[in-house]
C-alpha atoms as a PDB file:
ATOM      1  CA  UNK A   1       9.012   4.448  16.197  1.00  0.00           C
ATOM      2  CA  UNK A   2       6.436   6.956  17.500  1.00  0.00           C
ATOM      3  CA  UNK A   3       2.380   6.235  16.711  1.00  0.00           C
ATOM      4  CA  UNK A   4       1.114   8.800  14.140  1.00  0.00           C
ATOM      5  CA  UNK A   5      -1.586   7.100  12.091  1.00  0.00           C
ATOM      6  CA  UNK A   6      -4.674   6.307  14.193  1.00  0.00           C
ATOM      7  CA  UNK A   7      -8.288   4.602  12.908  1.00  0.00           C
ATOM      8  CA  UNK A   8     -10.407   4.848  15.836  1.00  0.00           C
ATOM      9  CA  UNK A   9     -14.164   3.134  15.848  1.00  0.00           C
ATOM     10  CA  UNK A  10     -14.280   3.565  12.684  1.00  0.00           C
ATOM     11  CA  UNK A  11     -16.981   2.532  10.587  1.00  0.00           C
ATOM     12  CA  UNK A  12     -17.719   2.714   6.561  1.00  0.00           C
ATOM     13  CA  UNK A  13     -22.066   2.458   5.312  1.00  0.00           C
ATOM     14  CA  UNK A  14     -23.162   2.593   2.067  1.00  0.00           C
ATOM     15  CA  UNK A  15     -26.538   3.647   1.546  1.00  0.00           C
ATOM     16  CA  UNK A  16     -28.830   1.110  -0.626  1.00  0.00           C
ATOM     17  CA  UNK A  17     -32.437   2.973  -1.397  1.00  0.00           C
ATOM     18  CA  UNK A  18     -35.192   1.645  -0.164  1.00  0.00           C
ATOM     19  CA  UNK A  19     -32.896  -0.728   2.539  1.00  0.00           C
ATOM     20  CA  UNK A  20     -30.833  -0.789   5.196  1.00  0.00           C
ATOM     21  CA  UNK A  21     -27.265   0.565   4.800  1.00  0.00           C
ATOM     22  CA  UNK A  22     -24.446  -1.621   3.590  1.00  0.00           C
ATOM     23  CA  UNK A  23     -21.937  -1.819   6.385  1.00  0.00           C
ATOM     24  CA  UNK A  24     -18.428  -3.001   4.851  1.00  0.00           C
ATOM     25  CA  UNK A  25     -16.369  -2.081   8.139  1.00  0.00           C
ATOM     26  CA  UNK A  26     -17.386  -1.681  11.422  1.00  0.00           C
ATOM     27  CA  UNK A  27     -15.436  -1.030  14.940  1.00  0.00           C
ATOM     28  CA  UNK A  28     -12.301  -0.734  12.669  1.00  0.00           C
ATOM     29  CA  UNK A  29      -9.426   0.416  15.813  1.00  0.00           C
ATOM     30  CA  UNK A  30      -5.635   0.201  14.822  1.00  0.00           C
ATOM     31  CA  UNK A  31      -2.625   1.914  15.378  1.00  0.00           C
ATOM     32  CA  UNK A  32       0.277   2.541  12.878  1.00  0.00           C
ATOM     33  CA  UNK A  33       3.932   3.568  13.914  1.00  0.00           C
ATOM     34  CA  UNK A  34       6.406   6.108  11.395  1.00  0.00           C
ATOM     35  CA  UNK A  35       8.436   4.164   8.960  1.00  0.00           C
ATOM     36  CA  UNK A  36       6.113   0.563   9.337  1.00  0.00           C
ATOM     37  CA  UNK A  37       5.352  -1.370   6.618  1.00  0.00           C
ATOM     38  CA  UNK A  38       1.619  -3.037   7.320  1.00  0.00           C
ATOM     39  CA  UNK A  39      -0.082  -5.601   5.275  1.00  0.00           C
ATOM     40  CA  UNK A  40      -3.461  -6.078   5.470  1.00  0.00           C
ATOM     41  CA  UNK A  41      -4.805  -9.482   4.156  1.00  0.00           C
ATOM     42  CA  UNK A  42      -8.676 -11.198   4.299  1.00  0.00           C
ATOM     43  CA  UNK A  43     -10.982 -13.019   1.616  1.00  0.00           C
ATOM     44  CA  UNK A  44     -12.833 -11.130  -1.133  1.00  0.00           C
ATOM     45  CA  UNK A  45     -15.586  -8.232   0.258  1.00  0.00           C
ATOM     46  CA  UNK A  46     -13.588  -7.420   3.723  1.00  0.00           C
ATOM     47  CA  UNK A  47     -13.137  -4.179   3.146  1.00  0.00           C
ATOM     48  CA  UNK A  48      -9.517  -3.406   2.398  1.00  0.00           C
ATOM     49  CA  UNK A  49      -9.904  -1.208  -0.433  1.00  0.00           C
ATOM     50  CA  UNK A  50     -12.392   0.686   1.425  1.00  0.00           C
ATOM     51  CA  UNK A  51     -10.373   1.264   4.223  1.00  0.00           C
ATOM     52  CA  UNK A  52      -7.101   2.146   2.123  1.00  0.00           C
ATOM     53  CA  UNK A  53      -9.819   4.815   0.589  1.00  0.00           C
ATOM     54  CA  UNK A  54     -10.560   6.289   3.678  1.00  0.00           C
ATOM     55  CA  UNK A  55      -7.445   6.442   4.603  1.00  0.00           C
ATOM     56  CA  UNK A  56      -6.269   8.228   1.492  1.00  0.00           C
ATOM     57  CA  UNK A  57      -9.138  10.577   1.949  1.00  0.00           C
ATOM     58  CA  UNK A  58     -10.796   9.297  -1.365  1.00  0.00           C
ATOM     59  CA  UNK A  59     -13.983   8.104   0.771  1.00  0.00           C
ATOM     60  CA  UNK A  60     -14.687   9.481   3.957  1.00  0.00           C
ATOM     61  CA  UNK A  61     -15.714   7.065   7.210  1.00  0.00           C
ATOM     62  CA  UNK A  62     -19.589   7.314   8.394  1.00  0.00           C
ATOM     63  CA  UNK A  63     -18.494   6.740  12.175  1.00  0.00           C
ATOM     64  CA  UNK A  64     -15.078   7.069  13.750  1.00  0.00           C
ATOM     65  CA  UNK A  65     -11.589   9.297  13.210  1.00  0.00           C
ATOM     66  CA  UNK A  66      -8.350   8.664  11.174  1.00  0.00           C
ATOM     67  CA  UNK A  67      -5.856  11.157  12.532  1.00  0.00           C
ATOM     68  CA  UNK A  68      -2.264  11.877  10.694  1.00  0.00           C
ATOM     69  CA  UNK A  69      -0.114  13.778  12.651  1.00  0.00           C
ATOM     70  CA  UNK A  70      -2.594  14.760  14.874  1.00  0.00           C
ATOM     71  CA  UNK A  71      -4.705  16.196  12.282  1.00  0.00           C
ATOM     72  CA  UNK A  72      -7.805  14.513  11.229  1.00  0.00           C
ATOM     73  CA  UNK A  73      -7.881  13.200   7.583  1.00  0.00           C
ATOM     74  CA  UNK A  74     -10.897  14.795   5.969  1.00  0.00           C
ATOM     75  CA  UNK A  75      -9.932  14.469   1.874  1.00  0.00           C
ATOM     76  CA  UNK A  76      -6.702  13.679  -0.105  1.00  0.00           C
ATOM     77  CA  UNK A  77      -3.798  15.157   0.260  1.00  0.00           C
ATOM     78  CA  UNK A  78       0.391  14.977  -0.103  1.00  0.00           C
ATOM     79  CA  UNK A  79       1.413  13.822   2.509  1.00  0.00           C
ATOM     80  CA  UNK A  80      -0.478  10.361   1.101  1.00  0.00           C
ATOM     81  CA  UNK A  81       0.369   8.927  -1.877  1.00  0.00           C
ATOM     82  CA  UNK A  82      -1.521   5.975  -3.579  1.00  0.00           C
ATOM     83  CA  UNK A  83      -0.597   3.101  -5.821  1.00  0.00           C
ATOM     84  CA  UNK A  84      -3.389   1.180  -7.925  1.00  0.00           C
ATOM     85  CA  UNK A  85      -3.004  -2.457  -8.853  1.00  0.00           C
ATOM     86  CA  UNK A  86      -3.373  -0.597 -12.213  1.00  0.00           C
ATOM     87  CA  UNK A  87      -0.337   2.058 -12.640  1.00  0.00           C
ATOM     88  CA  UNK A  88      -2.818   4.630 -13.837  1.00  0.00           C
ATOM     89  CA  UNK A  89       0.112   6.565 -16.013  1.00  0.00           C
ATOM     90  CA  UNK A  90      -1.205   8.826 -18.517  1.00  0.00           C
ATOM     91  CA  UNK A  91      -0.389   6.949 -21.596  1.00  0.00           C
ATOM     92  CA  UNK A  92       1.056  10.365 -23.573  1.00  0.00           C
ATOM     93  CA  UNK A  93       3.842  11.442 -21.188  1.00  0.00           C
ATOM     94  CA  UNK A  94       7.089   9.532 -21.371  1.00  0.00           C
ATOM     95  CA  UNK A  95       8.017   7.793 -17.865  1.00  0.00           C
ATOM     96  CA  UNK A  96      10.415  11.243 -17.264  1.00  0.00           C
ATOM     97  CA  UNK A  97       7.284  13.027 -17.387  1.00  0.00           C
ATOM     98  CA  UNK A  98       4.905  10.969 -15.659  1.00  0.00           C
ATOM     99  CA  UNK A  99       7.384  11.734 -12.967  1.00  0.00           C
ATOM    100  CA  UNK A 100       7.875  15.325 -12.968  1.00  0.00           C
ATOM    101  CA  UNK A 101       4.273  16.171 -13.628  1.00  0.00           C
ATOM    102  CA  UNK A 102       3.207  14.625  -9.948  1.00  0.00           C
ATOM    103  CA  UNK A 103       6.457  17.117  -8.910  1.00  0.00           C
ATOM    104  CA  UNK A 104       5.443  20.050 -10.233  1.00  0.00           C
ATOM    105  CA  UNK A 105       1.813  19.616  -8.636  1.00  0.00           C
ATOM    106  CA  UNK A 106       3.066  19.258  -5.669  1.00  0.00           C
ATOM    107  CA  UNK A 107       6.437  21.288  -5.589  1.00  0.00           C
ATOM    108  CA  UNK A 108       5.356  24.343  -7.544  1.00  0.00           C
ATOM    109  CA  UNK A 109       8.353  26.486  -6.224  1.00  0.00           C
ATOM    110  CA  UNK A 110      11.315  24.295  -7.767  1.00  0.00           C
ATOM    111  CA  UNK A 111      13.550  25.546 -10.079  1.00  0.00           C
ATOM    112  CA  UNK A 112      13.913  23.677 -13.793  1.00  0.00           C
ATOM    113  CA  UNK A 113      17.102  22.518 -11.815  1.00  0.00           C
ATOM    114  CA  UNK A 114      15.589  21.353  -8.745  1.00  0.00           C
ATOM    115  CA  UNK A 115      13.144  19.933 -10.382  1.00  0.00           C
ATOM    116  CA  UNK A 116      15.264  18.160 -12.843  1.00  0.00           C
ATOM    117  CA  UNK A 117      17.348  16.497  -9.980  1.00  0.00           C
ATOM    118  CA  UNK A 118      14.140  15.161  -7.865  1.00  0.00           C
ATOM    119  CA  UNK A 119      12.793  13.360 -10.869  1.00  0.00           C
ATOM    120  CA  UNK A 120      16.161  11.838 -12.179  1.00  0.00           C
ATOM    121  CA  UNK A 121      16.758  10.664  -8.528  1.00  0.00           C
ATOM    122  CA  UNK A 122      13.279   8.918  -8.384  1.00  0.00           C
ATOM    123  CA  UNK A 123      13.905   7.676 -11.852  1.00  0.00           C
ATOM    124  CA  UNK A 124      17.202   6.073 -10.585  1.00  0.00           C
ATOM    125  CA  UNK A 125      15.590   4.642  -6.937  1.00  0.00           C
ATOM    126  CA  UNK A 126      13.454   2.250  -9.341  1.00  0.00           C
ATOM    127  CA  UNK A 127      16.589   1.299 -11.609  1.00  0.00           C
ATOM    128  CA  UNK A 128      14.737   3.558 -14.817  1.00  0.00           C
ATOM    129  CA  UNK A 129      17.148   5.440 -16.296  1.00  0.00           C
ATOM    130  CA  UNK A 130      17.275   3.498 -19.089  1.00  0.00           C
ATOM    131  CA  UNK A 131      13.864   3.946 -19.920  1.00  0.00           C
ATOM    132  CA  UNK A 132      12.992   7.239 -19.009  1.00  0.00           C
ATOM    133  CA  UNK A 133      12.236   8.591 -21.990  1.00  0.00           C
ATOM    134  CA  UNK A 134      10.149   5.985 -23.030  1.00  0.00           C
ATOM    135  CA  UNK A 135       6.897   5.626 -22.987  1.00  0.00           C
ATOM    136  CA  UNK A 136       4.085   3.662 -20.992  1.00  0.00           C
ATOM    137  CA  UNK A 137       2.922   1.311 -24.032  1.00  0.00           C
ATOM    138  CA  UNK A 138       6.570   0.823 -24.296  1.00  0.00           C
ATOM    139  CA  UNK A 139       7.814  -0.922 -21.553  1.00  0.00           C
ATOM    140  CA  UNK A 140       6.376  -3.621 -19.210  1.00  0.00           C
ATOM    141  CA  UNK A 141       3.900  -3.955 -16.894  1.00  0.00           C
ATOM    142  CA  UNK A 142       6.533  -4.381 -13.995  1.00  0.00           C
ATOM    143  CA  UNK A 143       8.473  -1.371 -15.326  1.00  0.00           C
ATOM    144  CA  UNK A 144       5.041   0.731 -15.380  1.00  0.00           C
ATOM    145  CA  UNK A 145       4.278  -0.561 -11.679  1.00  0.00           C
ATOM    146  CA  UNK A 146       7.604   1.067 -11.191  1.00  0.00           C
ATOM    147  CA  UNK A 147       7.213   4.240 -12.836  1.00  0.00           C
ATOM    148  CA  UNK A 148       3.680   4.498 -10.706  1.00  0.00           C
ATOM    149  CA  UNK A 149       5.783   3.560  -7.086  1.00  0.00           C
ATOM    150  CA  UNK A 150       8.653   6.082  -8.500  1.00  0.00           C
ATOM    151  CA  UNK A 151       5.970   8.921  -9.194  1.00  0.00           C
ATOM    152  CA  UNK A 152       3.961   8.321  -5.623  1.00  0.00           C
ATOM    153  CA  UNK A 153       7.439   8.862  -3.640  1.00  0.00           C
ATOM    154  CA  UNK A 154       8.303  11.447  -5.798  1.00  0.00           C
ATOM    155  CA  UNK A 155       5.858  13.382  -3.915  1.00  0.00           C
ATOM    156  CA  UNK A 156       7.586  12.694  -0.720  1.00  0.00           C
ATOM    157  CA  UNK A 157       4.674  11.456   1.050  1.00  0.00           C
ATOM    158  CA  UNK A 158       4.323  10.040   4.766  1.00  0.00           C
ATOM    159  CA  UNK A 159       2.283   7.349   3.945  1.00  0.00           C
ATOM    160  CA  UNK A 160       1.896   5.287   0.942  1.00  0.00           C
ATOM    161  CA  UNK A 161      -0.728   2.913   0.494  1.00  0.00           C
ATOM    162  CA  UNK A 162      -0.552   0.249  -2.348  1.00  0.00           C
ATOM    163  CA  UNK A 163      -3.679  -1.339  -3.582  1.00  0.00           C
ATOM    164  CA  UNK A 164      -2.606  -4.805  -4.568  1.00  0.00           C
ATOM    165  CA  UNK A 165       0.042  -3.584  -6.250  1.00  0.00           C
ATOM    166  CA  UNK A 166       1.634  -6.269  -7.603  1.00  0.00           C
ATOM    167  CA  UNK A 167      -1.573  -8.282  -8.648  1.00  0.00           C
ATOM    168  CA  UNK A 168      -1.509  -8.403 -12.095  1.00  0.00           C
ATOM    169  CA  UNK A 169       2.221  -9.100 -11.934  1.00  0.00           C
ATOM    170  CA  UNK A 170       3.866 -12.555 -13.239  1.00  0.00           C
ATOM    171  CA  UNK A 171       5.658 -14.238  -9.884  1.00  0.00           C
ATOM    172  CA  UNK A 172       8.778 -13.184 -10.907  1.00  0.00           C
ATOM    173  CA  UNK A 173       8.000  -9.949 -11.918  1.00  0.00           C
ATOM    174  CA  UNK A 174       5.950  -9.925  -8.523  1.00  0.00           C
ATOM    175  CA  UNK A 175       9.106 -10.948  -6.685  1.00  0.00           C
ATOM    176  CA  UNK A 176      11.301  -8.454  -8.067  1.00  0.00           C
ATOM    177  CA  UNK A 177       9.341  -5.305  -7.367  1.00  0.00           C
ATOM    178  CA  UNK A 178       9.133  -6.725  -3.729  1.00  0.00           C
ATOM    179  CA  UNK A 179      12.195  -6.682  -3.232  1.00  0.00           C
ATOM    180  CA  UNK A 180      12.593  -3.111  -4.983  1.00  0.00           C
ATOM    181  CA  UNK A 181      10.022  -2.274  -2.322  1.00  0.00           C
ATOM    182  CA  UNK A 182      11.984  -3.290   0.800  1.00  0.00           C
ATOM    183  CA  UNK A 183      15.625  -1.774  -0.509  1.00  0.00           C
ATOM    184  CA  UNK A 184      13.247   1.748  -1.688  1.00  0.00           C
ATOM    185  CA  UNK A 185      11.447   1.673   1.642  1.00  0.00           C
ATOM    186  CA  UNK A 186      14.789   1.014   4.363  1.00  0.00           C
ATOM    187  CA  UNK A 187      16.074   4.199   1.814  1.00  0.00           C
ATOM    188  CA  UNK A 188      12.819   6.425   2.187  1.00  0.00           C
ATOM    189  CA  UNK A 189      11.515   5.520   5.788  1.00  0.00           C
ATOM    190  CA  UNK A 190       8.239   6.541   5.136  1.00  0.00           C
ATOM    191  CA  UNK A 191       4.947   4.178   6.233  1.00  0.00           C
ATOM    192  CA  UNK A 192       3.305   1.495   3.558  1.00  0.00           C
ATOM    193  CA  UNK A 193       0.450   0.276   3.531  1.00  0.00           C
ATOM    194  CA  UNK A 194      -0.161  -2.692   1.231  1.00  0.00           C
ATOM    195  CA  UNK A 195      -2.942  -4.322   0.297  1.00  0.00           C
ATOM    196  CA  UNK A 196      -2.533  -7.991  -0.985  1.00  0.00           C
ATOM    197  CA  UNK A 197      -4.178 -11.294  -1.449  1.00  0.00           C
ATOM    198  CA  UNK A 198      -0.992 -13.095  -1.005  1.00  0.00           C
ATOM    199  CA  UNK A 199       0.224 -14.618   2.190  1.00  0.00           C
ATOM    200  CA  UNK A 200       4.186 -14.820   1.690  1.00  0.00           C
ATOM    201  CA  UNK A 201       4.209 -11.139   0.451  1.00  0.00           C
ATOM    202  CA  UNK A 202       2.536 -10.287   3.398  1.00  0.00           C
ATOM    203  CA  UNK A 203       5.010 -11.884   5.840  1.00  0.00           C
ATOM    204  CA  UNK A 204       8.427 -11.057   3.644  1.00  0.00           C
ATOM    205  CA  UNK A 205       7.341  -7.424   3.659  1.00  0.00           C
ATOM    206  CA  UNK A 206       5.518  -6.494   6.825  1.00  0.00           C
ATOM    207  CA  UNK A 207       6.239  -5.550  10.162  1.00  0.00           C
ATOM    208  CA  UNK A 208       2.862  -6.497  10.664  1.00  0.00           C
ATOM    209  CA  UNK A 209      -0.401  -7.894   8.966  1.00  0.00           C
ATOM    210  CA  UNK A 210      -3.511  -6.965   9.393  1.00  0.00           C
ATOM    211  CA  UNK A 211      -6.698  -9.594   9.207  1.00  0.00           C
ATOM    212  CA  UNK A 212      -9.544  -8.755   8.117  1.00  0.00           C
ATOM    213  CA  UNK A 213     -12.833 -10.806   9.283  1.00  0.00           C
ATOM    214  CA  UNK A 214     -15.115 -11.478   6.559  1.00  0.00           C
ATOM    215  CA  UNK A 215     -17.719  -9.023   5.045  1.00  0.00           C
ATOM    216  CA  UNK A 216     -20.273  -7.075   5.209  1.00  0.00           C
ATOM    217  CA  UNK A 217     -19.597  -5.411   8.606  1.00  0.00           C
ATOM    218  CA  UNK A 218     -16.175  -6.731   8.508  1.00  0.00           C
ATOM    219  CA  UNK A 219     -13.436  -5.495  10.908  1.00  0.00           C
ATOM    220  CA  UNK A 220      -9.467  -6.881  12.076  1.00  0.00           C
ATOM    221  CA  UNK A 221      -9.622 -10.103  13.441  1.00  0.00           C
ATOM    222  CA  UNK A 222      -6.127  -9.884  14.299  1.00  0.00           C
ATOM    223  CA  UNK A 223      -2.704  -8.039  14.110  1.00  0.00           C
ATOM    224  CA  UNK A 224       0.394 -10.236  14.012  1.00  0.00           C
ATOM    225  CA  UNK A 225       3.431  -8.795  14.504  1.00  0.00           C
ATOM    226  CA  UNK A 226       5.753 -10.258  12.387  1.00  0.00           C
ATOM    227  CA  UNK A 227       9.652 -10.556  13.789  1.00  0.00           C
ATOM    228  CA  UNK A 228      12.074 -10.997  11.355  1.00  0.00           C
ATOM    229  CA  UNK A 229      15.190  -8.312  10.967  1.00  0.00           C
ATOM    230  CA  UNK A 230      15.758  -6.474   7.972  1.00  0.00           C
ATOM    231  CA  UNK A 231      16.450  -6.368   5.438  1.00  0.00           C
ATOM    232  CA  UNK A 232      15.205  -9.896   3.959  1.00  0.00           C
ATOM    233  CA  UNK A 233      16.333 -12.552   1.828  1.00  0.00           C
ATOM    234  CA  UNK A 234      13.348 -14.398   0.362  1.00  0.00           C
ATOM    235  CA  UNK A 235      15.543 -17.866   0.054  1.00  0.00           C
ATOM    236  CA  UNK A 236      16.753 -17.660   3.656  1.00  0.00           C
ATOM    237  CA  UNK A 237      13.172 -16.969   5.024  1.00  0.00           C
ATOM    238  CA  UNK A 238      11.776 -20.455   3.318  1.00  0.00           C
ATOM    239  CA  UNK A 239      13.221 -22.288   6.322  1.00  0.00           C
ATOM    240  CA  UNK A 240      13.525 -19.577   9.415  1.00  0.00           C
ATOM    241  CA  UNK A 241      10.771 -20.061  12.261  1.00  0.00           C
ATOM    242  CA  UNK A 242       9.744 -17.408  12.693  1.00  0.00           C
ATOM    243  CA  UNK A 243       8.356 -16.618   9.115  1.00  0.00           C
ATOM    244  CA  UNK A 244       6.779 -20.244   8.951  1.00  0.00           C
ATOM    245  CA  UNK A 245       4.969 -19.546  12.479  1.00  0.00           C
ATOM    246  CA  UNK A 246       3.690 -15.589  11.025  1.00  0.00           C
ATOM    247  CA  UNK A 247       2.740 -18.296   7.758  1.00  0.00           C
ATOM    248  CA  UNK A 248       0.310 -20.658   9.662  1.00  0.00           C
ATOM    249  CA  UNK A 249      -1.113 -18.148  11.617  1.00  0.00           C
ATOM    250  CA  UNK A 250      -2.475 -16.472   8.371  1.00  0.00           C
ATOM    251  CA  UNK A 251      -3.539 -19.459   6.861  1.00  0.00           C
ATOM    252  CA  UNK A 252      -5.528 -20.427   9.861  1.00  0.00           C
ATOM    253  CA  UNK A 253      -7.158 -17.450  10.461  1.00  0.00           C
ATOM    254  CA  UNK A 254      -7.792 -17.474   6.675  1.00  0.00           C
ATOM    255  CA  UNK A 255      -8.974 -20.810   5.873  1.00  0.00           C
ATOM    256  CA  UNK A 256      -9.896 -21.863   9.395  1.00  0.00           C
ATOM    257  CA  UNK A 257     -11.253 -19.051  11.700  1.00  0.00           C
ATOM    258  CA  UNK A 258     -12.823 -17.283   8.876  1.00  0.00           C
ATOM    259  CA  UNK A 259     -12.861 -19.622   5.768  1.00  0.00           C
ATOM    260  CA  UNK A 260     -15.208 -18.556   3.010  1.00  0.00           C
ATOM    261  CA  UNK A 261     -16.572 -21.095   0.689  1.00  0.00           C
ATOM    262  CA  UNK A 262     -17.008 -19.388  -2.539  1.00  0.00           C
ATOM    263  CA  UNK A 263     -13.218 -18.850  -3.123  1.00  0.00           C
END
C-alpha cells in the first residue's frame, strides 16, 4: 500500500476578537496509505472534527499542507466523500433518490441506464433494496446511516471520512453497520477515516488509530498500528492478544497519559 494522503505541520487557529487565537491542532504530521482504514480517537475538544474538516476541504489549515495524490487539498471535492453522525438525507427524496442525486452531481455524463445500474448497485452493497423506494422518515436510523454510507461511495471517492458515524446508533444497530463497514470496505478498497469515541470500534475496524492529546493546541500523541488479519469476527477478537494489547494501550493513553477530568 503506497502513501498518498499526507498532513504535514499542520496547524488549525481560530481567531477570537480582541484575544489571542484559539489553537485546536498544532504540529499535526501523519501519513495515510491507499485502501487503510484509520481511527482516530481522544477526549472531548481534541480536534478530530476539525481535522476530518480540513481534510475534506470544508475548513482550510492556518499552517501546514494536506496533499492527495500529490495535489494539495485546497476545498471539497469528489474524490472525498463525508459521512455525518447525522445522515443529512434530504427528507423529500426516497432512499433511490437520495442516491442517484449525489450520482448525477458528480457523473453528469451517464446515461438513464448507467445511471440506473450505479445506484441499484450501491443500493444493494448496503442490503437496501427493499427499501429503496421508501422514504427517510420511513425507515430507521441505522437504515438512514446506510443510505448516507451508500450515497458517499456512490460517488466513488478515494477517501471517506466518517464523523462518528455510528454515534447515535443503539449497540446493536452500532455493531451491525460495523460490520457492513468492513465487508463494504475489503469490496471498495478505498481509505476511511473514522472518527469515534469508542475504543473497541476503533480496534475491530482499524489498521491503525490515531490519539489525539488533549485540547486546545492538541496534536497525535500516538499511532498504533493495530495487527489483526482481515476480515474480523467481533466474537473471536474478545479473547485474541493482540486486540486486548491495541485495547490497553488506548485506554492508557486515554485515561492515564492524557486523562481529562470533566468526562
Amino acid at each position: 500500500m503506497s502513501q498518498f494522503l499526507s498532513l504535514k505541520n499542520v496547524e488549525k487557529r481560530f481567531p477570537i476578537p480582541g484575544k489571542d487565537d484559539y489553537i485546536a491542532v498544532t504540529d499535526v504530521n501523519l501519513e495515510i496509505k491507499k485502501n487503510e482504514i484509520i481511527s482516530i480517537i481522544g477526549h472531548s475538544g481534541c480536534g478530530k472534527s476539525t481535522l476530518l474538516n480540513m481534510i475534506s476541504g470544508l475548513d482550510l489549515q492556518t499552517e501546514g499542507s494536506i496533499v492527495l495524490n500529490e495535489k494539495e487539498i485546497t476545498g471539497p471535492g469528489p474524490e472525498r466523500a463525508v459521512v455525518f453522525q447525522n445522515h443529512s438525507l434530504l427528507p423529500w427524496l426516497s432512499v433511490y433518490e437520495n442516491i442517484e442525486m449525489a450520482v448525477k452531481k458528480v457523473m453528469p455524463k451517464l446515461n438513464s441506464a448507467e445511471l440506473r445500474e450505479r445506484v441499484e448497485k450501491y443500493v444493494s452493497m448496503v442490503n437496501l433494496d427493499h427499501a429503496k423506494d421508501k422514504m427517510p422518515g420511513e425507515i430507521s436510523g441505522g437504515m438512514k446511516q446506510r443510505v448516507g454510507i451508500a450515497r458517499a461511495l456512490s460517488i466513488n471517492p478515494e477517501v471517506l471520512l466518517m464523523d462518528e458515524p455510528f454515534g447515535a446508533l443503539d449497540s446493536l444497530t452500532r455493531a451491525n453497520l460495523q460490520e457492513h463497514l468492513m465487508r463494504i470496505q475489503q469490496s471498495v478498497e478505498n481509505t476511511v477515516i473514522i472518527i469515534t469515541h469508542d475504543i473497541d470500534e476503533a480496534v475491530l475496524l482499524s489498521d491503525k488509530v490515531v490519539m489525539m492529546t488533549n485540547g486546545p493546541e492538541a496534536t497525535i500523541g500516538e499511532i498504533l498500528e493495530v495487527n489483526l488479519e482481515r476480515p474480523r469476527k467481533r466474537v473471536e477478537l474478545q479473547h485474541d492478544e493482540e486486540y486486548i494489547r491495541c485495547r490497553e494501550a488506548i485506554l492508557s493513553f486515554l485515561y492515564e497519559k492524557f486523562a481529562k477530568e470533566d468526562e
